[in-house]
PDB file of N, CA and C in Angstrom:
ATOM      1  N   UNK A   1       0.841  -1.191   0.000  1.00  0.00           N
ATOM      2  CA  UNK A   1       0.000   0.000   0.000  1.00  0.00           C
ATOM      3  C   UNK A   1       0.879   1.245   0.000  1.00  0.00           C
ATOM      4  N   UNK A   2       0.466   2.108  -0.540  1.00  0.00           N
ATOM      5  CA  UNK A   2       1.024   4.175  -0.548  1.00  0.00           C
ATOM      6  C   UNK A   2       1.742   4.116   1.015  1.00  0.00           C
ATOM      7  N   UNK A   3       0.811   3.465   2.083  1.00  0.00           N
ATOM      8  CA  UNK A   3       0.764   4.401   3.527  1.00  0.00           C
ATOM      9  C   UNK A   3       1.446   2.893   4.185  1.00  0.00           C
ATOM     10  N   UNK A   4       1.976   1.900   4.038  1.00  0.00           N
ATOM     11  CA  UNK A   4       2.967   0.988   4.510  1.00  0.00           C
ATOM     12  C   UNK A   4       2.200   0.139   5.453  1.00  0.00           C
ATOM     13  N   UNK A   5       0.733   0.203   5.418  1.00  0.00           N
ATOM     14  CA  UNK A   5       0.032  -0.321   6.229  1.00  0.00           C
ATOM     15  C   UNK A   5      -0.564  -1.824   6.023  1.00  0.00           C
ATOM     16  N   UNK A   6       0.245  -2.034   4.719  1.00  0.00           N
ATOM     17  CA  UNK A   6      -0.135  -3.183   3.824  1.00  0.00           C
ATOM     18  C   UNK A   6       1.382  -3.915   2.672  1.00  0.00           C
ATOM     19  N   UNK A   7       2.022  -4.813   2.803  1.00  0.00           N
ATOM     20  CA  UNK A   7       3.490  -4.952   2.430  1.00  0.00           C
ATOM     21  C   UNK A   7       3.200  -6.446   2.233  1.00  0.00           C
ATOM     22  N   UNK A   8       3.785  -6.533   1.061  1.00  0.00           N
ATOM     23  CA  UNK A   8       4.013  -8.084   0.537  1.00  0.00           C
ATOM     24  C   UNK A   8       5.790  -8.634   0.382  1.00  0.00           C
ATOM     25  N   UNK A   9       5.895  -9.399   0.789  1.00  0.00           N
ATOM     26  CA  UNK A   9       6.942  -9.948   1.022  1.00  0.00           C
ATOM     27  C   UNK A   9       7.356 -11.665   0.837  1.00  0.00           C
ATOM     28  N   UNK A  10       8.326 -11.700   0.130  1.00  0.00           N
ATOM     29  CA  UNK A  10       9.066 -12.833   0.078  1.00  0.00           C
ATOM     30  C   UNK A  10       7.471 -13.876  -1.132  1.00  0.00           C
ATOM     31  N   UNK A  11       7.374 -13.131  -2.079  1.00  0.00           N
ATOM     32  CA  UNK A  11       6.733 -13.464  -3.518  1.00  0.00           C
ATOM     33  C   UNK A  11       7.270 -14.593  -3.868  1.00  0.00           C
ATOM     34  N   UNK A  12       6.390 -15.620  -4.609  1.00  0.00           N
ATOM     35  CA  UNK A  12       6.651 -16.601  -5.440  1.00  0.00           C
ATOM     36  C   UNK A  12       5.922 -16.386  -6.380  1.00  0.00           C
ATOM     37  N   UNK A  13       6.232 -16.215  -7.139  1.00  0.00           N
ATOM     38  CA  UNK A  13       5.460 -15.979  -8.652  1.00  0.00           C
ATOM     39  C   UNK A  13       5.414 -17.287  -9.301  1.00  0.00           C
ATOM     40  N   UNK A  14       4.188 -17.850  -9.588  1.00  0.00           N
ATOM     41  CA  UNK A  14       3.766 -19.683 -10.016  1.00  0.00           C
ATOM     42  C   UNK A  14       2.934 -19.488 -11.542  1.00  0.00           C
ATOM     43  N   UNK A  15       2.935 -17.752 -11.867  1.00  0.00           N
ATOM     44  CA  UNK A  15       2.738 -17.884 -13.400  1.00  0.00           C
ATOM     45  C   UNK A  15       2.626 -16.393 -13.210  1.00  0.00           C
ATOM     46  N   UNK A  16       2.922 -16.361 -14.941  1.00  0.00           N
ATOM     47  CA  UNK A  16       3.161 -14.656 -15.269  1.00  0.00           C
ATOM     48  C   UNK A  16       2.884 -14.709 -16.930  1.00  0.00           C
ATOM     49  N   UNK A  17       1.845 -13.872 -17.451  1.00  0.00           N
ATOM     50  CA  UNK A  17       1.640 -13.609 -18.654  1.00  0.00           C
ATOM     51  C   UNK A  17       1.220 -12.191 -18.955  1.00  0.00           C
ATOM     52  N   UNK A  18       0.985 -12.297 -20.288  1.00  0.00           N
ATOM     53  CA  UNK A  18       0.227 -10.794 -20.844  1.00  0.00           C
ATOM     54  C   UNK A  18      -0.928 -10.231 -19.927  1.00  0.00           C
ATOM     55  N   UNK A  19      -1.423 -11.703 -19.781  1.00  0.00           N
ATOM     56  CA  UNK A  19      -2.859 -11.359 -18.606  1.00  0.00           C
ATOM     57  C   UNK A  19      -3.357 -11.061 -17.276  1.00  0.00           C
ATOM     58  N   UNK A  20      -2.075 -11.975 -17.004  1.00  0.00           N
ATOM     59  CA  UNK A  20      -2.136 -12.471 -15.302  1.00  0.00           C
ATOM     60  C   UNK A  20      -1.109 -12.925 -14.793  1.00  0.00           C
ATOM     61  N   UNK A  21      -0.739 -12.423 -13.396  1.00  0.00           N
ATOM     62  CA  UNK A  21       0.166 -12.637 -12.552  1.00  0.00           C
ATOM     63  C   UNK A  21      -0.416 -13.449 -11.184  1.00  0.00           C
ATOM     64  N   UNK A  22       0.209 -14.543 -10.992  1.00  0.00           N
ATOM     65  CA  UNK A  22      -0.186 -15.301  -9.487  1.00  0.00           C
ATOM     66  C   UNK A  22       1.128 -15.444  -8.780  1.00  0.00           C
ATOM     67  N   UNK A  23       0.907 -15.060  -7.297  1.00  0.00           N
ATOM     68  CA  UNK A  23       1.969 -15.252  -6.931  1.00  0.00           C
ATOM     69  C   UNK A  23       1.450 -15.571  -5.224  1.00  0.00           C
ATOM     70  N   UNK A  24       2.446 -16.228  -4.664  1.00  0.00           N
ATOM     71  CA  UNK A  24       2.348 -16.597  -3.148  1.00  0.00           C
ATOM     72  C   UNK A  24       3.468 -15.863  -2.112  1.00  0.00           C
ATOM     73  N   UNK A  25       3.164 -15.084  -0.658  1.00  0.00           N
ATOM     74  CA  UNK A  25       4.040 -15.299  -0.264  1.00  0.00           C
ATOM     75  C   UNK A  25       3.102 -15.014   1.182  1.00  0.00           C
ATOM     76  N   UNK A  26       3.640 -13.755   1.963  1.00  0.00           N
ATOM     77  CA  UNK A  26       3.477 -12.871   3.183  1.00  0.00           C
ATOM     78  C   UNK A  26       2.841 -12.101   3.109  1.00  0.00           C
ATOM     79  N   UNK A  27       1.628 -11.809   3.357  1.00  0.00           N
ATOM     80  CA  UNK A  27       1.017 -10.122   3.367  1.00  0.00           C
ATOM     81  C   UNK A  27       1.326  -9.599   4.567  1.00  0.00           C
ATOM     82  N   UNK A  28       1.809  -8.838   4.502  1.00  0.00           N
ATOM     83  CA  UNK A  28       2.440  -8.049   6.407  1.00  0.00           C
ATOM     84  C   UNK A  28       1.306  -6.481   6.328  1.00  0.00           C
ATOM     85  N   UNK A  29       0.404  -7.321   7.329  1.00  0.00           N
ATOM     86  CA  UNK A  29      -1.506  -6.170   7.460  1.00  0.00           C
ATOM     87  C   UNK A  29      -1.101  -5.545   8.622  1.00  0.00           C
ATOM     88  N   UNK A  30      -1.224  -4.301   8.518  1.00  0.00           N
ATOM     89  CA  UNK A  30      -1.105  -3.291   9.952  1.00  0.00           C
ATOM     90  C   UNK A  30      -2.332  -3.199  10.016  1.00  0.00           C
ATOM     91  N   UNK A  31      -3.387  -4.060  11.543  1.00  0.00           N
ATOM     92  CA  UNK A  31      -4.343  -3.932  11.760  1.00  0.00           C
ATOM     93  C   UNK A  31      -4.768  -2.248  12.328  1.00  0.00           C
ATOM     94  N   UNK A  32      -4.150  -1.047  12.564  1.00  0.00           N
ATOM     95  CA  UNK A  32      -4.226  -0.184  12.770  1.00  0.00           C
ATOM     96  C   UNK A  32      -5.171  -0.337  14.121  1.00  0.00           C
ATOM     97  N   UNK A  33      -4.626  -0.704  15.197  1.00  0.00           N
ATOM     98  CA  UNK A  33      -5.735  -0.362  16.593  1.00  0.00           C
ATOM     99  C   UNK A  33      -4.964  -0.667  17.541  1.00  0.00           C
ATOM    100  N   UNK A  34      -4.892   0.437  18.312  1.00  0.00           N
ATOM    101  CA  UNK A  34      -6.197   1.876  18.189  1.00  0.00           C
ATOM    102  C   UNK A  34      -5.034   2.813  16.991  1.00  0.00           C
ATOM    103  N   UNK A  35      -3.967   2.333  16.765  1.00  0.00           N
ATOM    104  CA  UNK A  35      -3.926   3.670  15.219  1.00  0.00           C
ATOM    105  C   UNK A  35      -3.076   2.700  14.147  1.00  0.00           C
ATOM    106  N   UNK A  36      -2.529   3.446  13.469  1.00  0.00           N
ATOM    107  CA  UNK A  36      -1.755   2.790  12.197  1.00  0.00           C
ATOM    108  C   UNK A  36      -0.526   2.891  12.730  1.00  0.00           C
ATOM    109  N   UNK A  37       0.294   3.579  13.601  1.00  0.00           N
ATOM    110  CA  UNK A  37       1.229   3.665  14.276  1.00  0.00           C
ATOM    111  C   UNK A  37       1.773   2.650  15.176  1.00  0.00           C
ATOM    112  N   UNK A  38       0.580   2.659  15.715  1.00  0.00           N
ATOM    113  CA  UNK A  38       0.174   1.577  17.252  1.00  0.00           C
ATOM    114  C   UNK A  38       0.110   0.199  17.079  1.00  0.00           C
ATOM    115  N   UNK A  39      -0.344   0.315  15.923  1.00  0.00           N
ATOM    116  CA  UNK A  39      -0.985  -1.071  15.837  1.00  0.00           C
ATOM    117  C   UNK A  39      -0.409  -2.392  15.124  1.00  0.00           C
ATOM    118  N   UNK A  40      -0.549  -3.473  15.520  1.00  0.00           N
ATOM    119  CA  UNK A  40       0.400  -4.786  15.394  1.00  0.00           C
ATOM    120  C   UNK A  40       0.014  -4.969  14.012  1.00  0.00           C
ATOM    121  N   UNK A  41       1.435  -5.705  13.949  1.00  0.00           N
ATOM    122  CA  UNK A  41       1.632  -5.915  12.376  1.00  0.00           C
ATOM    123  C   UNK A  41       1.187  -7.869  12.132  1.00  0.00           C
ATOM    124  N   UNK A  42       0.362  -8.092  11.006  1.00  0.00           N
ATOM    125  CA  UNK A  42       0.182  -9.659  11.259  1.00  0.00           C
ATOM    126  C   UNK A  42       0.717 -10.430   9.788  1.00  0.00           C
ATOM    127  N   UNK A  43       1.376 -10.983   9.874  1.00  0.00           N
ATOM    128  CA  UNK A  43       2.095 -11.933   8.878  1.00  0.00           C
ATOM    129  C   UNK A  43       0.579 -13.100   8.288  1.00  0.00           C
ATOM    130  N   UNK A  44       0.324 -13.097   7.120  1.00  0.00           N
ATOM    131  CA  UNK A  44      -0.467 -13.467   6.847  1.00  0.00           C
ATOM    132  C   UNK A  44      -0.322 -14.221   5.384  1.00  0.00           C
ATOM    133  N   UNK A  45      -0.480 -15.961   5.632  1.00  0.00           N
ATOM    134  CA  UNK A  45      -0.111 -16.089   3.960  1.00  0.00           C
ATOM    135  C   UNK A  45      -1.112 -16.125   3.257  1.00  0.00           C
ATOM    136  N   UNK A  46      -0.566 -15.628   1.534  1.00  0.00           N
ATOM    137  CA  UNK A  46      -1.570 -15.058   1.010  1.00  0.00           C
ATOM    138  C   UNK A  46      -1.189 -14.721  -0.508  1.00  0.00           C
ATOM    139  N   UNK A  47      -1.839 -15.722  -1.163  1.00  0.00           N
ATOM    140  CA  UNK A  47      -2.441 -15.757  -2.845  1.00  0.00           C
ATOM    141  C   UNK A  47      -2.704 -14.621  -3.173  1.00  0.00           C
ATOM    142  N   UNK A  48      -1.938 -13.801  -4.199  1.00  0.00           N
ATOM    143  CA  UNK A  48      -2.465 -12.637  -5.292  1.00  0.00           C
ATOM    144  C   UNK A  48      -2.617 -13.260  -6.939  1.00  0.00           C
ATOM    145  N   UNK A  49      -3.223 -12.306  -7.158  1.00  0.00           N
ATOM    146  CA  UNK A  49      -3.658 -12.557  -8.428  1.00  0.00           C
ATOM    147  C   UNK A  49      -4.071 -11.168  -9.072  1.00  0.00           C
ATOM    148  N   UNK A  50      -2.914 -11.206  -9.822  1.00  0.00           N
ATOM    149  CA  UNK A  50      -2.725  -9.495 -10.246  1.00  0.00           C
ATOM    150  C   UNK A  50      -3.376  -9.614 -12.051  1.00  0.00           C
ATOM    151  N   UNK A  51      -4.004  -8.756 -12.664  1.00  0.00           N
ATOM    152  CA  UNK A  51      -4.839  -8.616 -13.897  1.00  0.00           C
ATOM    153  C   UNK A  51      -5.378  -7.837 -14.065  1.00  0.00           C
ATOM    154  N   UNK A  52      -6.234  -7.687 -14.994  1.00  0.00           N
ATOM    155  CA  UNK A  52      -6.997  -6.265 -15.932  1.00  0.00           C
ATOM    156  C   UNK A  52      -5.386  -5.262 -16.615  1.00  0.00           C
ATOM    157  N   UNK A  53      -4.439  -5.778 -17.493  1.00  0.00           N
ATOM    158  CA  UNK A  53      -3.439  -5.098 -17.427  1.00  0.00           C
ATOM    159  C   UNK A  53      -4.147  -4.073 -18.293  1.00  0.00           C
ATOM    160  N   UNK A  54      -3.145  -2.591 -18.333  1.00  0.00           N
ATOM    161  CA  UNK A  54      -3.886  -1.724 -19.266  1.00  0.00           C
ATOM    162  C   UNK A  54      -2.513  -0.734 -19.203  1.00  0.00           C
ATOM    163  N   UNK A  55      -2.380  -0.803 -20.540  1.00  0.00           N
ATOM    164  CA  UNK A  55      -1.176   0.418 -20.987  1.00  0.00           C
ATOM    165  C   UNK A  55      -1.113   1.771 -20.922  1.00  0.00           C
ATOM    166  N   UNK A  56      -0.464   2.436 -20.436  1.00  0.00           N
ATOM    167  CA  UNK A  56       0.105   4.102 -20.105  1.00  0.00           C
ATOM    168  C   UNK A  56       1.224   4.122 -21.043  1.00  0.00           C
ATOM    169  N   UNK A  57       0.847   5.939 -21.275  1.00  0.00           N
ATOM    170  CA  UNK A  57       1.941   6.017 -22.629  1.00  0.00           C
ATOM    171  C   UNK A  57       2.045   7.266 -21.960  1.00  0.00           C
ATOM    172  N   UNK A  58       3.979   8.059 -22.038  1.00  0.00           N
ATOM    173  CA  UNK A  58       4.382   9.032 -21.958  1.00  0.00           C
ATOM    174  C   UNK A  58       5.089   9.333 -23.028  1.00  0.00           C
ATOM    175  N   UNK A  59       5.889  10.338 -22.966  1.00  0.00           N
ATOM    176  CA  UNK A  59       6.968  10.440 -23.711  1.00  0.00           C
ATOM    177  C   UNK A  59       8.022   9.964 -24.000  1.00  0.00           C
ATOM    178  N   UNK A  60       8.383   9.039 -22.513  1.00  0.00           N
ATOM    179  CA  UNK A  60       9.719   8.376 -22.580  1.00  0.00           C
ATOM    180  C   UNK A  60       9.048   6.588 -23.049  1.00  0.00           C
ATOM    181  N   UNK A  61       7.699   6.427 -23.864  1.00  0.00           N
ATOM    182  CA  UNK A  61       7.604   5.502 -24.018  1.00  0.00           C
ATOM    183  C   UNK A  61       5.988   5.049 -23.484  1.00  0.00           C
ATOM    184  N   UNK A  62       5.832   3.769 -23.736  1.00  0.00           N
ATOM    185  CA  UNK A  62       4.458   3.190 -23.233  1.00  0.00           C
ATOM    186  C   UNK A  62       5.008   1.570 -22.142  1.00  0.00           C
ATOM    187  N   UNK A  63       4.736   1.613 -20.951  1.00  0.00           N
ATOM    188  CA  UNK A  63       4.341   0.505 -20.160  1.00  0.00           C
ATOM    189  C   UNK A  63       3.086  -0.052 -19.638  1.00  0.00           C
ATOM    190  N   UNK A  64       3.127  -1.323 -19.266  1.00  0.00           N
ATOM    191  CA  UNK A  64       1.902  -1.807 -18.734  1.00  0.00           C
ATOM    192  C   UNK A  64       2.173  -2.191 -17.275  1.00  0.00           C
ATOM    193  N   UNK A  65       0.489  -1.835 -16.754  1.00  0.00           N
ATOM    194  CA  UNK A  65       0.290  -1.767 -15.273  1.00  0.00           C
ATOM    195  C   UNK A  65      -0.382  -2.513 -15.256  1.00  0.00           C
ATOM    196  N   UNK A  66      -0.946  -3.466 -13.965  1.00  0.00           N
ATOM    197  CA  UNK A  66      -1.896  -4.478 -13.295  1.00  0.00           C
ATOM    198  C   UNK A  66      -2.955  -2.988 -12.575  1.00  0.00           C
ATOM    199  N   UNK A  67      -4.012  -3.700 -13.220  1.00  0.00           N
ATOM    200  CA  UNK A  67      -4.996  -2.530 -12.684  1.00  0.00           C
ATOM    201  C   UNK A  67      -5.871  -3.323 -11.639  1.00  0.00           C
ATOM    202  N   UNK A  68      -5.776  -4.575 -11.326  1.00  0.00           N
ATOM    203  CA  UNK A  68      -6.549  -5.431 -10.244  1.00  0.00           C
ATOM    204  C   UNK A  68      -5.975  -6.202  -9.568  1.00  0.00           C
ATOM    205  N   UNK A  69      -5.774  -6.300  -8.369  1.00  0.00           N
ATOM    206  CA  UNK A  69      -5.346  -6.919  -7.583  1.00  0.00           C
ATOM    207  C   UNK A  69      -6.437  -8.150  -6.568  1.00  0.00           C
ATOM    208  N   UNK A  70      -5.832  -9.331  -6.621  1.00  0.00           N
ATOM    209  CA  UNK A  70      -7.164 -10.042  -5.631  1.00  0.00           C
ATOM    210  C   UNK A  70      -6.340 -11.052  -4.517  1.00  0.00           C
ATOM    211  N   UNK A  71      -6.600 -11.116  -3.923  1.00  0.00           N
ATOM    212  CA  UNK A  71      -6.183 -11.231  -2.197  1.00  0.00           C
ATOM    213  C   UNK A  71      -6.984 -12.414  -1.801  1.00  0.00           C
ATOM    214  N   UNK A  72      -6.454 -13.739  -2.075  1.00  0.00           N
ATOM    215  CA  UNK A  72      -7.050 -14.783  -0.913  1.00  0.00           C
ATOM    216  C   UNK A  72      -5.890 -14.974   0.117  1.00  0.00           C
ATOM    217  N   UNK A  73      -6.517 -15.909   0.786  1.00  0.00           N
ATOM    218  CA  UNK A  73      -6.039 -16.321   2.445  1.00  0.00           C
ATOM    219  C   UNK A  73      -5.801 -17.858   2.938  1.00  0.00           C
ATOM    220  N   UNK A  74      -5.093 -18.745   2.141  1.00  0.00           N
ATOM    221  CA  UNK A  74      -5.009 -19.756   2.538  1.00  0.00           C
ATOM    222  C   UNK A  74      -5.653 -20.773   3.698  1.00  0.00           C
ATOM    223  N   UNK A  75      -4.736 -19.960   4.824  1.00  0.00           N
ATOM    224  CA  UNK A  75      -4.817 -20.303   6.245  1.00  0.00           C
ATOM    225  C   UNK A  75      -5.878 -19.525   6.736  1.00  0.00           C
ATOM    226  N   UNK A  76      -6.423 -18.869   6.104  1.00  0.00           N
ATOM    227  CA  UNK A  76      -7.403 -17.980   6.884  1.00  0.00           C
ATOM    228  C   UNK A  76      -6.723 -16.352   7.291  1.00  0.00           C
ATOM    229  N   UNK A  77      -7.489 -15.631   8.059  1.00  0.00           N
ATOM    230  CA  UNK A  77      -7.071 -13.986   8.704  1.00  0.00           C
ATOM    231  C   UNK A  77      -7.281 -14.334  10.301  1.00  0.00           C
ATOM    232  N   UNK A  78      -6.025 -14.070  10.611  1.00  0.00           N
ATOM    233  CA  UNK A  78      -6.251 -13.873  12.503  1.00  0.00           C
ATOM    234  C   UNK A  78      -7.328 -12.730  12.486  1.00  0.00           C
ATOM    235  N   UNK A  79      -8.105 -13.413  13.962  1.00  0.00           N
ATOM    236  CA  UNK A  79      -9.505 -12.713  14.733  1.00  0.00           C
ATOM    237  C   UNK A  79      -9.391 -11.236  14.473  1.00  0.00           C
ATOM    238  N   UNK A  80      -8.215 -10.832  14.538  1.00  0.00           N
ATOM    239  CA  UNK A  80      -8.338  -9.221  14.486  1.00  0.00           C
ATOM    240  C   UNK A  80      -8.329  -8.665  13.129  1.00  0.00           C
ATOM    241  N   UNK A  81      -8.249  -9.489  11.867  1.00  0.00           N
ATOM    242  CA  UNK A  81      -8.273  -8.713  10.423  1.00  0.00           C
ATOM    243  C   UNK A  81      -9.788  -9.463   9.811  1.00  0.00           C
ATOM    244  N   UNK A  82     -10.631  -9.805  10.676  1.00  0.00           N
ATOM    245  CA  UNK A  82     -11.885 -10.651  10.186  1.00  0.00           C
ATOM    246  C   UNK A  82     -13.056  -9.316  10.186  1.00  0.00           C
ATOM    247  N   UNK A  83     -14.134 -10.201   9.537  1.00  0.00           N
ATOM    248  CA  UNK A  83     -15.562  -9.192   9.414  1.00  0.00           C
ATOM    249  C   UNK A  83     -15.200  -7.759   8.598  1.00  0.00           C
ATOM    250  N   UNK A  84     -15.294  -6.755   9.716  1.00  0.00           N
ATOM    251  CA  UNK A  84     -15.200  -5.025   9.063  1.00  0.00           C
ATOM    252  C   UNK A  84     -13.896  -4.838   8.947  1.00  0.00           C
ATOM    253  N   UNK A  85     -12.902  -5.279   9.716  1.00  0.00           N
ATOM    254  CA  UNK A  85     -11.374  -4.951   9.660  1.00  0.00           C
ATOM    255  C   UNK A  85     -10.846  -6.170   8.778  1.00  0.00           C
ATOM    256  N   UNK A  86     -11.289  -7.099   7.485  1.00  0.00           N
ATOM    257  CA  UNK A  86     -10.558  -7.547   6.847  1.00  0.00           C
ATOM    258  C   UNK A  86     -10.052  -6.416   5.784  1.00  0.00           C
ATOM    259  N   UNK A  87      -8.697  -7.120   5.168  1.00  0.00           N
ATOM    260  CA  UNK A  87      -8.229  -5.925   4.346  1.00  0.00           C
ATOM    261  C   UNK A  87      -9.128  -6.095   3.130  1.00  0.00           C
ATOM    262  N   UNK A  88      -9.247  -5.540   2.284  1.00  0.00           N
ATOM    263  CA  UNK A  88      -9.923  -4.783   0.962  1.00  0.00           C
ATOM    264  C   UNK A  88      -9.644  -5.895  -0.068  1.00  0.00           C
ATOM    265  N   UNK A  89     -10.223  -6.623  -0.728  1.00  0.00           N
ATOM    266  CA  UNK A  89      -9.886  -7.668  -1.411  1.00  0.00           C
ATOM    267  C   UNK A  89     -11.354  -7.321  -2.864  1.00  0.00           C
ATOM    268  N   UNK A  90     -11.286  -7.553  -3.959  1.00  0.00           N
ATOM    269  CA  UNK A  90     -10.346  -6.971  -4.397  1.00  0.00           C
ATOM    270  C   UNK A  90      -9.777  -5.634  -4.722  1.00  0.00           C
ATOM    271  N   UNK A  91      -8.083  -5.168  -4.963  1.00  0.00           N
ATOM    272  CA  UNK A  91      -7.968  -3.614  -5.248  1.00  0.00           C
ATOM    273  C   UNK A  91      -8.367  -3.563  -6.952  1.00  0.00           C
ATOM    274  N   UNK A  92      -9.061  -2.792  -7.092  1.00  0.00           N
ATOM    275  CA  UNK A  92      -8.904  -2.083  -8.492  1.00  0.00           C
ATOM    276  C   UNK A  92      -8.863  -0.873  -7.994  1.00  0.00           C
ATOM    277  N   UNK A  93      -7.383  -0.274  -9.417  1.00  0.00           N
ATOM    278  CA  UNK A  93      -7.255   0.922  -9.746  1.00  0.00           C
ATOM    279  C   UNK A  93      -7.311   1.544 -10.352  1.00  0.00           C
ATOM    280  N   UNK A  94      -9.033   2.078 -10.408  1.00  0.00           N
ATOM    281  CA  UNK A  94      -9.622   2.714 -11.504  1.00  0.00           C
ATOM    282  C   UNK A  94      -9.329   4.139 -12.028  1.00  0.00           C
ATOM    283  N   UNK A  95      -8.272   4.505 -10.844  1.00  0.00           N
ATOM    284  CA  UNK A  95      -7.513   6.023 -11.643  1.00  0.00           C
ATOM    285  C   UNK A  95      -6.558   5.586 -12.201  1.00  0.00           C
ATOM    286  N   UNK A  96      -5.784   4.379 -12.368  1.00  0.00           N
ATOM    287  CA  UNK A  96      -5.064   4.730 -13.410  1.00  0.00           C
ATOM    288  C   UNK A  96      -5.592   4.265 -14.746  1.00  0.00           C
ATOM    289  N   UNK A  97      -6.918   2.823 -14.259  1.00  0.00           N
ATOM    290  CA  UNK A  97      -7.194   2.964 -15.453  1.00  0.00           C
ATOM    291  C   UNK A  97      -7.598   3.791 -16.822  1.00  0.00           C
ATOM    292  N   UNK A  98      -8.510   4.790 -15.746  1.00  0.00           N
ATOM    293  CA  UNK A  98      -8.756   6.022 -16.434  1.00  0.00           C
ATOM    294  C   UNK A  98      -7.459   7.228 -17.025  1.00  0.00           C
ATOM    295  N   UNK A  99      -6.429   7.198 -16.019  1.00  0.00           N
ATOM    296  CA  UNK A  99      -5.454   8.034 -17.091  1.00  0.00           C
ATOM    297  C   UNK A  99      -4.737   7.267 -18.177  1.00  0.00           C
ATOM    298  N   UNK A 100      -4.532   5.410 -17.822  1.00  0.00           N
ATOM    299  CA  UNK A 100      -4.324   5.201 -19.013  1.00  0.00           C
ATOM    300  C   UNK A 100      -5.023   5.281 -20.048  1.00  0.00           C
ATOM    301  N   UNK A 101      -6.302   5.452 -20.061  1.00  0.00           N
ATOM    302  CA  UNK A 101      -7.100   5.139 -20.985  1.00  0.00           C
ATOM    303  C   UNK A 101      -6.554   6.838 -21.687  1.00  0.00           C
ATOM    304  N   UNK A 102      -6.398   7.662 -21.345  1.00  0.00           N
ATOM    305  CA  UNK A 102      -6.211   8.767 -21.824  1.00  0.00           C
ATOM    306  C   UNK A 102      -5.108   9.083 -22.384  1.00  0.00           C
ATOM    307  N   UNK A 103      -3.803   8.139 -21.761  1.00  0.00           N
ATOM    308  CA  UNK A 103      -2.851   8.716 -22.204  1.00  0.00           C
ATOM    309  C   UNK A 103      -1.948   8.500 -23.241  1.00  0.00           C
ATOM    310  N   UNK A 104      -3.034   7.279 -23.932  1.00  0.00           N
ATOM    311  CA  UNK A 104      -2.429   6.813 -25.447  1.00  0.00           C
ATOM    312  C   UNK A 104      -3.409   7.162 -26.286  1.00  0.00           C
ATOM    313  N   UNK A 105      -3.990   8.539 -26.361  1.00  0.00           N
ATOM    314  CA  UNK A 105      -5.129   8.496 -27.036  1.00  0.00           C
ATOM    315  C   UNK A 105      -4.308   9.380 -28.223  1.00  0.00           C
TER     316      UNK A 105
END
């Protein structure tokens, strides 16, 4: 995550294409309580599955980004990242989809 409250670590990547990325490792979740400062960090293993790629173009060229991210849980989420405090599964990032969509126009 932007704010470090969310960190993946020690990746295995078990396939990688034009389409889709899967990979296994650590999600390290700052349950934030009582703050994001304060609050314990939980090692959590955990399946991604990165897709929707979509190309951005500048000047120095055009790359491609994973605009979706999806988050399972093998083993499950300790008691404290369950119900309202599980993390956000899945991310889409629909601003960049939208500036890519703009910026190879």
């Amino acid at each position: 995550s932007g704010d470090s409250t969310a960190i993946l670590q020690d990746m295995t990547w078990s396939a990688w294409s034009a389409a889709r990325a899967v990979g296994s490792g650590t999600y390290m979740i700052d349950a934030c309580n009582p703050s994001c400062a304060a609050g314990p960090v939980y090692p959590v293993a955990a399946v991604i599955t990165l897709s929707q790629p979509v190309r951005f173009c500048s000047a120095s060229g055009s790359r491609w980004y994973w605009s979706r991210a999806v988050f399972t849980y093998p083993h499950g989420l300790p008691k404290a990242l369950q119900g309202a405090s599980a993390p956000r599964s899945p991310w889409v990032f629909s601003t960049l989809v939208s500036a890519a969509s703009q910026s190879c126009a």
